[in-house]
N, C-alpha and C. Protein backbone atom coordinates (compact mmCIF):
# COMPACT_ATOMS: atom_id res chain seq x y z
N UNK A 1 209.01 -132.90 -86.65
CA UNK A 1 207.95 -131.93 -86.72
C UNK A 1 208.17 -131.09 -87.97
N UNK A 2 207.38 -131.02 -88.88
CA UNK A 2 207.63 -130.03 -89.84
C UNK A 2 206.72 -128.49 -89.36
N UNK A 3 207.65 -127.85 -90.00
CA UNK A 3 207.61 -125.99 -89.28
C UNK A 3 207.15 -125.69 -90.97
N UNK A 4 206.76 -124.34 -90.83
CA UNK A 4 206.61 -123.67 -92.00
C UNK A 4 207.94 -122.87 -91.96
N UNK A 5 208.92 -122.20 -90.92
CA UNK A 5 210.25 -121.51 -91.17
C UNK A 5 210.78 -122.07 -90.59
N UNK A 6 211.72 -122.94 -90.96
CA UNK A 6 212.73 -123.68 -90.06
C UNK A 6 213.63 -122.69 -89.09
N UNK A 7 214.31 -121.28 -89.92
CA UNK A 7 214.94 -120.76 -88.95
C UNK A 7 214.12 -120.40 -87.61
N UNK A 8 212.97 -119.64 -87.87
CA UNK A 8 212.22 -119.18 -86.54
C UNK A 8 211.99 -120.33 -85.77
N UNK A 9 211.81 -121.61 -86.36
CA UNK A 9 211.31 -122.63 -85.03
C UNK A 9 212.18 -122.65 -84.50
N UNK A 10 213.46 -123.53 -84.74
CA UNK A 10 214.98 -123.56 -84.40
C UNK A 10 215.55 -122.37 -83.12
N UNK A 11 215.18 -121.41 -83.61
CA UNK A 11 215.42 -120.18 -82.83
C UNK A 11 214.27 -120.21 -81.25
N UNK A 12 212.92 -120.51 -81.83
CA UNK A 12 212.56 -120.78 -80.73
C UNK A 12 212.74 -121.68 -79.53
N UNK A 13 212.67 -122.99 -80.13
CA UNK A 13 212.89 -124.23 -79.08
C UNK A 13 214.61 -123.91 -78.74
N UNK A 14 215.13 -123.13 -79.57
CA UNK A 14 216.66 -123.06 -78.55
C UNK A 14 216.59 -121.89 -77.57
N UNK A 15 216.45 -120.83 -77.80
CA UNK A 15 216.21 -119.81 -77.79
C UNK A 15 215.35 -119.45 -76.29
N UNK A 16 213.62 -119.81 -76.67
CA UNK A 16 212.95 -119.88 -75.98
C UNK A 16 212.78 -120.75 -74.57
N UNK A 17 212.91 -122.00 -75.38
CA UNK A 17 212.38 -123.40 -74.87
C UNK A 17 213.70 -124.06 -74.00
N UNK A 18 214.83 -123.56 -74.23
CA UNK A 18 216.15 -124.08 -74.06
C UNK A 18 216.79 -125.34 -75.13
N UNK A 19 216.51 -126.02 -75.80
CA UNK A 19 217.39 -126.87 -76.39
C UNK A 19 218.46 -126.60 -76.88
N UNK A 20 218.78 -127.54 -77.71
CA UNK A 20 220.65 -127.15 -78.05
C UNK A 20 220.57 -127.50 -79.18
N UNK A 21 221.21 -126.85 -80.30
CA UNK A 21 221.40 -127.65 -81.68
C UNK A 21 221.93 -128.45 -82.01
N UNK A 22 222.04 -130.11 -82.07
CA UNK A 22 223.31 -130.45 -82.54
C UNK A 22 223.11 -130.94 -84.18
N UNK A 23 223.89 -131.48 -84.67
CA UNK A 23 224.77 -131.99 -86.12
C UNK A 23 223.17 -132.75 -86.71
N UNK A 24 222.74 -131.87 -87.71
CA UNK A 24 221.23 -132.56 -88.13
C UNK A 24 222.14 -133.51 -89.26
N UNK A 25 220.65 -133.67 -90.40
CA UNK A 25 221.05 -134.66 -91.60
C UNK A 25 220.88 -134.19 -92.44
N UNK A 26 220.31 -135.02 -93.73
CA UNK A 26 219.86 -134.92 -95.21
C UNK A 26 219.29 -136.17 -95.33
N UNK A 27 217.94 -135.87 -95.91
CA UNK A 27 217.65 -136.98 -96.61
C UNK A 27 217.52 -136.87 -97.87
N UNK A 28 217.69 -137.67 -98.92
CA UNK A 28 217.56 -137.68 -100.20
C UNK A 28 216.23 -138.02 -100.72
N UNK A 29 215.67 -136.75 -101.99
CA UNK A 29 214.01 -136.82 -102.27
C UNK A 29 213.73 -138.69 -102.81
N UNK A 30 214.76 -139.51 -103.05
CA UNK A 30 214.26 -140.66 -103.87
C UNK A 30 214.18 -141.27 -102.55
N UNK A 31 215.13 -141.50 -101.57
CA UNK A 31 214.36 -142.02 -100.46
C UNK A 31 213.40 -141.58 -99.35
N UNK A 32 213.20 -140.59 -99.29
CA UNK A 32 211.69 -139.76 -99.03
C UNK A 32 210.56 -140.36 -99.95
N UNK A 33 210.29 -140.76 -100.87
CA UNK A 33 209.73 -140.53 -101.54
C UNK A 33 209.17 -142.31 -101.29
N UNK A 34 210.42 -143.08 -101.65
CA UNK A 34 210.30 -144.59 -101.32
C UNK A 34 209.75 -144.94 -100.12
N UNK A 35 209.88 -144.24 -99.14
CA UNK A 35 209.44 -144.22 -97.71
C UNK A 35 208.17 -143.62 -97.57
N UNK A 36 207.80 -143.25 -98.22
CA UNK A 36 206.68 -142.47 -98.10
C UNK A 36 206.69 -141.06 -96.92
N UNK A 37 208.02 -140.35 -96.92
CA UNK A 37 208.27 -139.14 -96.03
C UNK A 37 207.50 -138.13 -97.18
N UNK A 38 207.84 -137.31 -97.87
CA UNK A 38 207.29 -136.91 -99.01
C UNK A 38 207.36 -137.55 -100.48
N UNK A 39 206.42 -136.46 -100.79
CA UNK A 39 207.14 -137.25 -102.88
C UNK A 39 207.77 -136.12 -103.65
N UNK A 40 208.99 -136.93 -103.88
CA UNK A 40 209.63 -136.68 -104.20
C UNK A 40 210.70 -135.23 -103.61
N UNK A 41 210.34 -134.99 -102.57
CA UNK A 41 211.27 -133.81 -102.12
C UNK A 41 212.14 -134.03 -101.03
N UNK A 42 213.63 -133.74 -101.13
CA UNK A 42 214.17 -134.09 -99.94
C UNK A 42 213.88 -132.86 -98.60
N UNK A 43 214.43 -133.90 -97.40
CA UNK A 43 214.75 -132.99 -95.93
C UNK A 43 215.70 -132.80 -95.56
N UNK A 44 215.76 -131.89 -95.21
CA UNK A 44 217.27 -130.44 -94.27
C UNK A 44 216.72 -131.36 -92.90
N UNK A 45 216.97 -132.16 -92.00
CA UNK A 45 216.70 -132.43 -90.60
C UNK A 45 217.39 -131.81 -89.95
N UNK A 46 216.98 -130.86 -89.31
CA UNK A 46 217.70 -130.06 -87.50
C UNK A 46 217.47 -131.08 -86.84
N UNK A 47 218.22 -130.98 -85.73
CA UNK A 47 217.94 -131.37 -84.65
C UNK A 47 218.56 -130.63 -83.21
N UNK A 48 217.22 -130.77 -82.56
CA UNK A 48 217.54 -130.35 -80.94
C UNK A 48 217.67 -131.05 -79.94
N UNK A 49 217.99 -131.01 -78.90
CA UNK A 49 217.77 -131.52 -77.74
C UNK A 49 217.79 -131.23 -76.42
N UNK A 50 217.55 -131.69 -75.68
CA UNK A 50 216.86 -131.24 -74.09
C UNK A 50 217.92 -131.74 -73.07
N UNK A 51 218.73 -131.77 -72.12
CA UNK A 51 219.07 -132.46 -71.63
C UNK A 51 220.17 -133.43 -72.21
N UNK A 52 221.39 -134.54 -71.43
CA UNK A 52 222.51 -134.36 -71.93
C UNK A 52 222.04 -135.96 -71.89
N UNK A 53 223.46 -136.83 -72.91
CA UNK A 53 223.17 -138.15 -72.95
C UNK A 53 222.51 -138.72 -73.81
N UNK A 54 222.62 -139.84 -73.87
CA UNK A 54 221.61 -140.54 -74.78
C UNK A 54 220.16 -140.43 -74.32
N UNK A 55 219.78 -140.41 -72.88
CA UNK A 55 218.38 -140.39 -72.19
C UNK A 55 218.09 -139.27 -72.99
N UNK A 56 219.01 -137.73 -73.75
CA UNK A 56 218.27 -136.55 -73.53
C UNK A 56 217.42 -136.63 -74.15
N UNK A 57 216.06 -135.79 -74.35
CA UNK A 57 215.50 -135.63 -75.88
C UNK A 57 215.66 -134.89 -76.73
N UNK A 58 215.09 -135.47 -77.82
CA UNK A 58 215.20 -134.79 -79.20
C UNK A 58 214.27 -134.85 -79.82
N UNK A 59 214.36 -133.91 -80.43
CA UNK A 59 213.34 -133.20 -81.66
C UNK A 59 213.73 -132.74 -82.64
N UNK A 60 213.60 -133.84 -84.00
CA UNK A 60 213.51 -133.17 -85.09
C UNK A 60 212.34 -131.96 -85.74
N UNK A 61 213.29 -131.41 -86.39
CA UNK A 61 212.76 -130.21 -87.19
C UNK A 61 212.68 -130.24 -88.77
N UNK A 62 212.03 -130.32 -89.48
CA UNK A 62 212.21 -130.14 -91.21
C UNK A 62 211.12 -129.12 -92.02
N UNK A 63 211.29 -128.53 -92.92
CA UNK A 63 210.83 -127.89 -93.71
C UNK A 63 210.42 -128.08 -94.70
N UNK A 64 209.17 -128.31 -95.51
CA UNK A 64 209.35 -129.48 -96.96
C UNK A 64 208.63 -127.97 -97.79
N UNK A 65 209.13 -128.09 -98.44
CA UNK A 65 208.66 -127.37 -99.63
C UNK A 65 207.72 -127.05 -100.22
N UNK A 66 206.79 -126.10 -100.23
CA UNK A 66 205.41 -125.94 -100.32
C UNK A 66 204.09 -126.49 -100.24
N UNK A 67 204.77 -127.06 -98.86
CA UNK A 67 203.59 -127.42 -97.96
C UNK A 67 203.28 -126.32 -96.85
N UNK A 68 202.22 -126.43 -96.70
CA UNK A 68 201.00 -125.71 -95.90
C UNK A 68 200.78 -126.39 -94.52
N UNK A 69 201.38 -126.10 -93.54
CA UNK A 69 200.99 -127.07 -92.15
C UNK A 69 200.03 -126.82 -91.57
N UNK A 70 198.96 -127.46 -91.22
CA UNK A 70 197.82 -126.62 -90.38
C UNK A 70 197.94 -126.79 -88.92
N UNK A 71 197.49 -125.69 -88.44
CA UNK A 71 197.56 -125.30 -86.64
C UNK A 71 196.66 -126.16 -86.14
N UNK A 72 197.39 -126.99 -85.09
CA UNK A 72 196.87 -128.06 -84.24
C UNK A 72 195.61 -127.02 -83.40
N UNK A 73 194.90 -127.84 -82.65
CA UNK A 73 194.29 -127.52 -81.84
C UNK A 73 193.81 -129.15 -81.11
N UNK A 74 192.84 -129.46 -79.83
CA UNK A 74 192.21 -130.02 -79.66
C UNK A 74 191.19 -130.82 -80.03
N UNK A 75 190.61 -130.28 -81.05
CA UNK A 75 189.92 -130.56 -82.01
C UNK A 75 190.00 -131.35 -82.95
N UNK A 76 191.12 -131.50 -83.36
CA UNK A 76 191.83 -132.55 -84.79
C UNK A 76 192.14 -133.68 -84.50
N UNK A 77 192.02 -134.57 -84.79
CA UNK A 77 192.47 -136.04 -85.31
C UNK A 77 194.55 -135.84 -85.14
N UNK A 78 194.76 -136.99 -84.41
CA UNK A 78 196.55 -136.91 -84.59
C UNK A 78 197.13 -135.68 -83.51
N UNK A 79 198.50 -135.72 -83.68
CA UNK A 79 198.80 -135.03 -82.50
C UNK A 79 198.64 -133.60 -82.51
N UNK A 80 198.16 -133.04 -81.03
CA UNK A 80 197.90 -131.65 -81.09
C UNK A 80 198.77 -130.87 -80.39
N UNK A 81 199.55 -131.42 -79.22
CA UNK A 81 200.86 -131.10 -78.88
C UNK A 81 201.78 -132.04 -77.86
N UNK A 82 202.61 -130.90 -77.53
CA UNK A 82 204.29 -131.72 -77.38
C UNK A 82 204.15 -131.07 -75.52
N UNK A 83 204.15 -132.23 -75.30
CA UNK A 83 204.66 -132.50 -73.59
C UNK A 83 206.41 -132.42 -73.34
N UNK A 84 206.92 -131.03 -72.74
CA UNK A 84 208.20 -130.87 -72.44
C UNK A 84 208.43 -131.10 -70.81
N UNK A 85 209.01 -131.64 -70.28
CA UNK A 85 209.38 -131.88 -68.16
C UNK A 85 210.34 -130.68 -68.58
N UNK A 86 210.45 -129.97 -67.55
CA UNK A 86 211.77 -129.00 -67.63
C UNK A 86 211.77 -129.03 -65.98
N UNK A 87 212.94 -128.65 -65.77
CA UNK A 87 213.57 -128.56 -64.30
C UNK A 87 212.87 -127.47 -63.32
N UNK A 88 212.71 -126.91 -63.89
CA UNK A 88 212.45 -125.19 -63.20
C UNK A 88 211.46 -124.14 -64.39
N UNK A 89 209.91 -124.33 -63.57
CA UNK A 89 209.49 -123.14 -64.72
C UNK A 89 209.71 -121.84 -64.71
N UNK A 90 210.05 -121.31 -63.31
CA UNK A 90 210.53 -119.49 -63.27
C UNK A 90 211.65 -119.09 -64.28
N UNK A 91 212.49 -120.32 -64.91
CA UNK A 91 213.82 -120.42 -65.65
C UNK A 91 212.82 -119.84 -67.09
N UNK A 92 211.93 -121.22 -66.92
CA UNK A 92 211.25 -121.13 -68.71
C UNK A 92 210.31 -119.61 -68.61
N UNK A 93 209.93 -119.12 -67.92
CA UNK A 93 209.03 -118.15 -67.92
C UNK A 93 210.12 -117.14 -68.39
N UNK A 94 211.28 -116.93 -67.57
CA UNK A 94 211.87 -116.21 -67.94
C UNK A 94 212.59 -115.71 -69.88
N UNK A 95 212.58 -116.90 -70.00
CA UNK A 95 213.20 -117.48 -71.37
C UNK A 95 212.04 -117.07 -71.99
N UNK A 96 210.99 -117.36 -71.77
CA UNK A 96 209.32 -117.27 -72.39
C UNK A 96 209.36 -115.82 -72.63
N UNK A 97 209.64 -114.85 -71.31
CA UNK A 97 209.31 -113.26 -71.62
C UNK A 97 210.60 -112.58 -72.56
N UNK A 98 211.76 -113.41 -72.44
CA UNK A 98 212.82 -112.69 -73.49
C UNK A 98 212.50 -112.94 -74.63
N UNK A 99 211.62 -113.84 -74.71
CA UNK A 99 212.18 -114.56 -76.55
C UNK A 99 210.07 -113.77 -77.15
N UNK A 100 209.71 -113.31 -75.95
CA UNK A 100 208.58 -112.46 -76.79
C UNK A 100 207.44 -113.15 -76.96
N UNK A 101 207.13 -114.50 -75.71
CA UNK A 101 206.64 -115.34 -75.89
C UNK A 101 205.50 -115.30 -74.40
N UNK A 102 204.50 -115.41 -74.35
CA UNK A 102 203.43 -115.31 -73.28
C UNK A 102 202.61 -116.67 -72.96
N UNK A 103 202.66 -116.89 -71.95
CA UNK A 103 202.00 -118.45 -71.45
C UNK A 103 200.44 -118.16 -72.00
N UNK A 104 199.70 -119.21 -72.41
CA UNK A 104 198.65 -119.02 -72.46
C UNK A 104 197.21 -119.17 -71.50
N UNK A 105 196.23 -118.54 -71.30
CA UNK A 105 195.22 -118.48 -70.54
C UNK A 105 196.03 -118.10 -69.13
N UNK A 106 195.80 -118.68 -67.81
CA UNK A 106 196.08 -118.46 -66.74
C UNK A 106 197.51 -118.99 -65.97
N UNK A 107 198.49 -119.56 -67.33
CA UNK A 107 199.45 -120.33 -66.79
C UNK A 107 200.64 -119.38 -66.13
N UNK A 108 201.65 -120.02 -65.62
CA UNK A 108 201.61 -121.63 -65.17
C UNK A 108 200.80 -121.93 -64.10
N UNK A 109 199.74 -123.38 -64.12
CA UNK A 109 198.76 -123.33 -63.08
C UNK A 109 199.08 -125.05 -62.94
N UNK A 110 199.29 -124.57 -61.68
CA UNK A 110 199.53 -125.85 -60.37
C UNK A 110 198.99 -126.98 -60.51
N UNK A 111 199.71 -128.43 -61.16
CA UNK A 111 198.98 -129.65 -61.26
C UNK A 111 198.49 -130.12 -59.64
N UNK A 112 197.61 -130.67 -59.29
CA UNK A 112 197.40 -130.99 -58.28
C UNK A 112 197.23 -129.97 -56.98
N UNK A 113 197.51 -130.37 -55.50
CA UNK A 113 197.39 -129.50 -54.47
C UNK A 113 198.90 -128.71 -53.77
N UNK A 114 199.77 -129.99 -54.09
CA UNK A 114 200.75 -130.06 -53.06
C UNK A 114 201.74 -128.27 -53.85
N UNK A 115 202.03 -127.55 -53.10
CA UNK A 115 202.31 -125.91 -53.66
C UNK A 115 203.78 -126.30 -54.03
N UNK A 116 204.52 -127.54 -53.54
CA UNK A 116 206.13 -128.07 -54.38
C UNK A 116 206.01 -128.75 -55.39
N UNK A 117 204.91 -129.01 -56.14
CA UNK A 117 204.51 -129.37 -57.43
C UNK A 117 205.11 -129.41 -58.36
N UNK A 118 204.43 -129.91 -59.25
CA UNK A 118 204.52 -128.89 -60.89
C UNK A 118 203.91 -128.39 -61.40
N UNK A 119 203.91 -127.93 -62.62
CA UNK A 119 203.18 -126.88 -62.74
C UNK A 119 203.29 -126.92 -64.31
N UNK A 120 201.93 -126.50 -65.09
CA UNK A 120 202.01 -126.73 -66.31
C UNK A 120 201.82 -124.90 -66.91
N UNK A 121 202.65 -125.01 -67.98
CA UNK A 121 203.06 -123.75 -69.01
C UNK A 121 202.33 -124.59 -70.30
N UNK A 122 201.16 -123.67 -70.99
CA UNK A 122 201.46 -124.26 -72.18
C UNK A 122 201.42 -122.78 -73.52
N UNK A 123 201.98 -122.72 -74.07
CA UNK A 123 202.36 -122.04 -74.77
C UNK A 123 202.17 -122.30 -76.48
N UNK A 124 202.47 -121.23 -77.56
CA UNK A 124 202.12 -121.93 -79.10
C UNK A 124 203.76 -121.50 -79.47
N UNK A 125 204.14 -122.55 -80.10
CA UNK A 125 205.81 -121.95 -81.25
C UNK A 125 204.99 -121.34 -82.18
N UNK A 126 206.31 -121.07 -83.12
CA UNK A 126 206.04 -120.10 -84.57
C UNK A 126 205.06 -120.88 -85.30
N UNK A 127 205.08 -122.42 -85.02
CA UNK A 127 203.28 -122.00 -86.51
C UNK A 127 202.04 -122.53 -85.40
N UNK A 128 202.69 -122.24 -84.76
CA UNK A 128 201.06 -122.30 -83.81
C UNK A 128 201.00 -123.58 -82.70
N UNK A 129 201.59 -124.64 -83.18
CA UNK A 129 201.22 -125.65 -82.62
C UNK A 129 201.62 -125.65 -80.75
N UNK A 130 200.92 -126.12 -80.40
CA UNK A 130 200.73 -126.12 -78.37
C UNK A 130 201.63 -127.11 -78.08
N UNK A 131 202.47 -126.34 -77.14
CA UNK A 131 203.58 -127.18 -76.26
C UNK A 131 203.45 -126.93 -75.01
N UNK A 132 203.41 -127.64 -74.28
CA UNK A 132 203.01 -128.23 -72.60
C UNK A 132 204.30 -127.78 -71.98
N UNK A 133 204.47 -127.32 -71.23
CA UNK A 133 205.92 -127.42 -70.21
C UNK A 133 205.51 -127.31 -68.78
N UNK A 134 205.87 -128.54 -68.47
CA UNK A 134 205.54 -129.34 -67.31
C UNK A 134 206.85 -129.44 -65.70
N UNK A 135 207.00 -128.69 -65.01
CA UNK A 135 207.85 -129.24 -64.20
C UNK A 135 207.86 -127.71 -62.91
N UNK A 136 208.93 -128.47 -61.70
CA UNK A 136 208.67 -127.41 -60.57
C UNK A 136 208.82 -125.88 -60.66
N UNK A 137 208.34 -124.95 -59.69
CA UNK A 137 209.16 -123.30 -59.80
C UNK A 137 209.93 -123.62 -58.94
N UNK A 138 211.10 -122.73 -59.21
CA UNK A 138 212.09 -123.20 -57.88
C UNK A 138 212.64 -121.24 -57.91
């Protein structure tokens, strides 16, 4: 995912969202460039993750250099956001109100009937883009 501030995203999805930082990369601008990642500029890759193991997930993070990212919405062509399962949303809500962060519209609101459900959070990170967080209150 490219961010417009790598530190603030980073901070959020750990922070906020729960992930963990581990050991990112480098890529070099001539193979960015060969690849068609950017031209000619290299990437700082963070990386996070969710959960332990090889199953966990991850999410890269990069920053490219005076680029301009535009804010997803529904509306656009390509992806508009990121579907997270988390264990427990009273955990993420909580995490949500420390880190200065507010569910949007009426969430979290109850998929389906059954009240041991799940329950969807969806929320915006630092450049805007909509992330889903999907899973029980306990």
């Amino acid at each position: 995912m490219v961010v417009s501030d790598i530190e603030a995203s980073v901070t959020f999805y750990t922070d906020v969202i729960g992930f963990t930082e581990v050991e990112g990369f480098r890529v070099p601008a001539a193979f960015c460039t060969a690849a068609g990642l950017t031209k000619d500029k290299p990437l700082a890759v963070r990386v996070l993750v969710l959960g332990e193991g090889e199953d966990a997930t991850k999410l890269k993070l990069m920053q490219v250099a005076d680029v301009q990212p535009k804010q997803a919405d529904h509306s656009q062509l390509g992806f508009s956001y990121l579907t997270i399962f988390i264990t427990d949303t009273n955990a993420a809500l909580e995490r949500l109100r420390t880190g200065g962060t507010a569910p949007l519209a009426k969430g979290p609101v109850r998929i389906g009937e059954d009240p041991s459900g799940a329950y969807l959070t969806l929320v915006r990170d630092p450049d805007g883009n909509l992330i889903e967080l999907i899973g029980p209150r306990k």
